[in-house]
C-alpha atoms as a PDB file:
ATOM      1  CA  UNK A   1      -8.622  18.603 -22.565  1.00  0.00           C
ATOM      2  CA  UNK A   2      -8.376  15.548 -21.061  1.00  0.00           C
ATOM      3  CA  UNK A   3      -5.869  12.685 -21.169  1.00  0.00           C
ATOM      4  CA  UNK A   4      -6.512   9.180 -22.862  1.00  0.00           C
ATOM      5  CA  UNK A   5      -4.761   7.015 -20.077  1.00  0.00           C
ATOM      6  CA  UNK A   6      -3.619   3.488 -21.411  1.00  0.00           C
ATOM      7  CA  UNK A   7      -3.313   0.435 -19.262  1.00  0.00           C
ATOM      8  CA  UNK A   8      -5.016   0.252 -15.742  1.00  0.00           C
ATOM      9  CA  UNK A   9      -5.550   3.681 -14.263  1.00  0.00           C
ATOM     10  CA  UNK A  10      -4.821   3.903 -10.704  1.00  0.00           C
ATOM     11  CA  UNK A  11      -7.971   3.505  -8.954  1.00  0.00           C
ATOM     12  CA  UNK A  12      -8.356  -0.026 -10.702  1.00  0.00           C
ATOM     13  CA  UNK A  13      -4.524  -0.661  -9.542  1.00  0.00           C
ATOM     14  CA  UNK A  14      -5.460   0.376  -6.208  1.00  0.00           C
ATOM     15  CA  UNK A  15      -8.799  -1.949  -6.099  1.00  0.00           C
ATOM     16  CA  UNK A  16      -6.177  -4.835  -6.923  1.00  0.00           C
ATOM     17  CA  UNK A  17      -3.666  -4.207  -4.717  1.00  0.00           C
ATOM     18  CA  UNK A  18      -5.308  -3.381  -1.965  1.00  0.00           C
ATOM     19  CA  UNK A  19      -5.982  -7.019   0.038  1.00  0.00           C
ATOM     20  CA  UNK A  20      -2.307  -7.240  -0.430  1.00  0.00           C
ATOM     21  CA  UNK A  21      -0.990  -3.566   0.568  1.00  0.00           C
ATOM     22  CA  UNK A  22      -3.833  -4.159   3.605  1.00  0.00           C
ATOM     23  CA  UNK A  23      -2.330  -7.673   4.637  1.00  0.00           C
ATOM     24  CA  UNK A  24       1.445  -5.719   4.428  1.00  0.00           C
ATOM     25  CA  UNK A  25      -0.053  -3.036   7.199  1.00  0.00           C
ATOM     26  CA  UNK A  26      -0.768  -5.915   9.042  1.00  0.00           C
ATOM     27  CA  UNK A  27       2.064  -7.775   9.634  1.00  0.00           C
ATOM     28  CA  UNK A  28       3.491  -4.473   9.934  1.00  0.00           C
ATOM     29  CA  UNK A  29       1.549  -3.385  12.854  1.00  0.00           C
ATOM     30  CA  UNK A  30       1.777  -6.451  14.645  1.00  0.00           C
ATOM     31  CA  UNK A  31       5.800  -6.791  14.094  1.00  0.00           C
ATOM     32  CA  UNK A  32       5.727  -3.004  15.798  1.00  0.00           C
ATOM     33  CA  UNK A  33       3.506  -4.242  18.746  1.00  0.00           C
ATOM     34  CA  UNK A  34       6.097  -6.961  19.419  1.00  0.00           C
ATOM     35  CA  UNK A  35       8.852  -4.667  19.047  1.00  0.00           C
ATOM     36  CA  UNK A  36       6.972  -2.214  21.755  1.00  0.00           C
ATOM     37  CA  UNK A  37       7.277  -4.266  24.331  1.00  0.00           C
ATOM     38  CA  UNK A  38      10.540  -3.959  24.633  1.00  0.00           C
ATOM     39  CA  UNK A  39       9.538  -0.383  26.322  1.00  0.00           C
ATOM     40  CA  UNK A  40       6.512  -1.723  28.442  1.00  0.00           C
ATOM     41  CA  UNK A  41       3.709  -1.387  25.345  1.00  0.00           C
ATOM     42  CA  UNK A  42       0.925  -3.976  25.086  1.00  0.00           C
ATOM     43  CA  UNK A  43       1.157  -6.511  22.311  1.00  0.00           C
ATOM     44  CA  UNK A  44      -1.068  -6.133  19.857  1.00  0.00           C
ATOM     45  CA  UNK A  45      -3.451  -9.566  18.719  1.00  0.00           C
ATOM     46  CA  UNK A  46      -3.212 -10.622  15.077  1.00  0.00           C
ATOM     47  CA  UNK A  47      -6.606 -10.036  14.877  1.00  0.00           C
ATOM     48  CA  UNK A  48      -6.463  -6.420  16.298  1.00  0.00           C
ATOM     49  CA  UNK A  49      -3.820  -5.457  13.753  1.00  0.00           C
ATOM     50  CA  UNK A  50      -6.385  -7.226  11.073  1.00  0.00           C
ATOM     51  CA  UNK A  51      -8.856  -4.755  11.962  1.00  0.00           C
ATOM     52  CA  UNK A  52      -6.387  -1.834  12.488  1.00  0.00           C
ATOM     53  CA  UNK A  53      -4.823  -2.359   9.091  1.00  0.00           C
ATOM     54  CA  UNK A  54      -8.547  -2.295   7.140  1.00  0.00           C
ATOM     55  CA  UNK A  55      -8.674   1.478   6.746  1.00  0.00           C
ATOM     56  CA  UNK A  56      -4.958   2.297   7.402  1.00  0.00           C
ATOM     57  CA  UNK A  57      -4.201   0.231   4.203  1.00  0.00           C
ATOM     58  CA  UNK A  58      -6.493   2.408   2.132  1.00  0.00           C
ATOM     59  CA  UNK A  59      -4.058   5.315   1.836  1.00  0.00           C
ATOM     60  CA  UNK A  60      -0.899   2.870   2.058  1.00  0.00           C
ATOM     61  CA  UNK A  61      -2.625   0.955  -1.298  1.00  0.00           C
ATOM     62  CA  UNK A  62      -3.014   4.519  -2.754  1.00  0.00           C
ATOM     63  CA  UNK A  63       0.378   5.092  -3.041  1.00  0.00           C
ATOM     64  CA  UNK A  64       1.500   1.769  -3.994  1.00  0.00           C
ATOM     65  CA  UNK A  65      -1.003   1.949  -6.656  1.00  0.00           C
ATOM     66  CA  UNK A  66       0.489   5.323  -8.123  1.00  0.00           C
ATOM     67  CA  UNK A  67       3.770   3.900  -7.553  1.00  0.00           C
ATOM     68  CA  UNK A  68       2.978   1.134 -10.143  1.00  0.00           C
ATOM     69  CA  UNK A  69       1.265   3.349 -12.402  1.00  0.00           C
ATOM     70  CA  UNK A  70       4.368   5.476 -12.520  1.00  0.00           C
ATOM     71  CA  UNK A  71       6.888   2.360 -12.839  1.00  0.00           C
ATOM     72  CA  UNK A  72       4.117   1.042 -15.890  1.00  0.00           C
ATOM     73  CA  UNK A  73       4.200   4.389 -17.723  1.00  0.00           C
ATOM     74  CA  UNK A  74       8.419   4.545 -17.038  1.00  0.00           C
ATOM     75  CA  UNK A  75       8.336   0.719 -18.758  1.00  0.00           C
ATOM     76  CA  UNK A  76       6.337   1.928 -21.591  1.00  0.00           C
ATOM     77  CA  UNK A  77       8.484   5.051 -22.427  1.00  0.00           C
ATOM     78  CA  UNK A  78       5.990   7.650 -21.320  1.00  0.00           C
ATOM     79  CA  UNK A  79       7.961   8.975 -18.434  1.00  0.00           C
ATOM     80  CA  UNK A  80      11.945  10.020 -18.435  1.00  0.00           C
ATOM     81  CA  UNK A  81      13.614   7.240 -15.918  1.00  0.00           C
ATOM     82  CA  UNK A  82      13.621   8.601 -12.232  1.00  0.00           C
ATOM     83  CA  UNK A  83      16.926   9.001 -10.884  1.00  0.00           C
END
């Protein structure tokens, strides 16, 4: 059988979140290139971590987007609270 999922199922969650969860890896990456030079590693460009972050956000957004789903179904009562 399958399940009747109300609300936005997670790959629509996922199509929504990811130019933010994308932008996230980005700032991310290029925060951790500026941190690495403090043991000799080359800085990263913004633009370079842009293009870096395009498919590393995929699986980041992914799991943000279950995340939400799971917080959505705990706010409707479908789920017992998580601990």
């Amino acid at each position: 059988m399958t399940r009747i999922e109300t609300g936005w199922p997670v790959r629509k969650l996922a199509i929504v979140l990811y130019p933010f969860t994308a932008a996230a890896v980005a700032i991310n990456l290029f925060m951790l290139s500026l941190m690495g030079q403090a043991i000799g590693l080359p800085a990263l460009s913004p633009i370079v971590s842009i293009w870096i972050s395009l498919p590393l956000g995929i699986p980041a957004t992914w799991l943000a987007a279950k995340w939400v789903r799971r917080l959505m179904d705990e706010a409707d009562g479908k789920l017992p609270p998580a601990d």
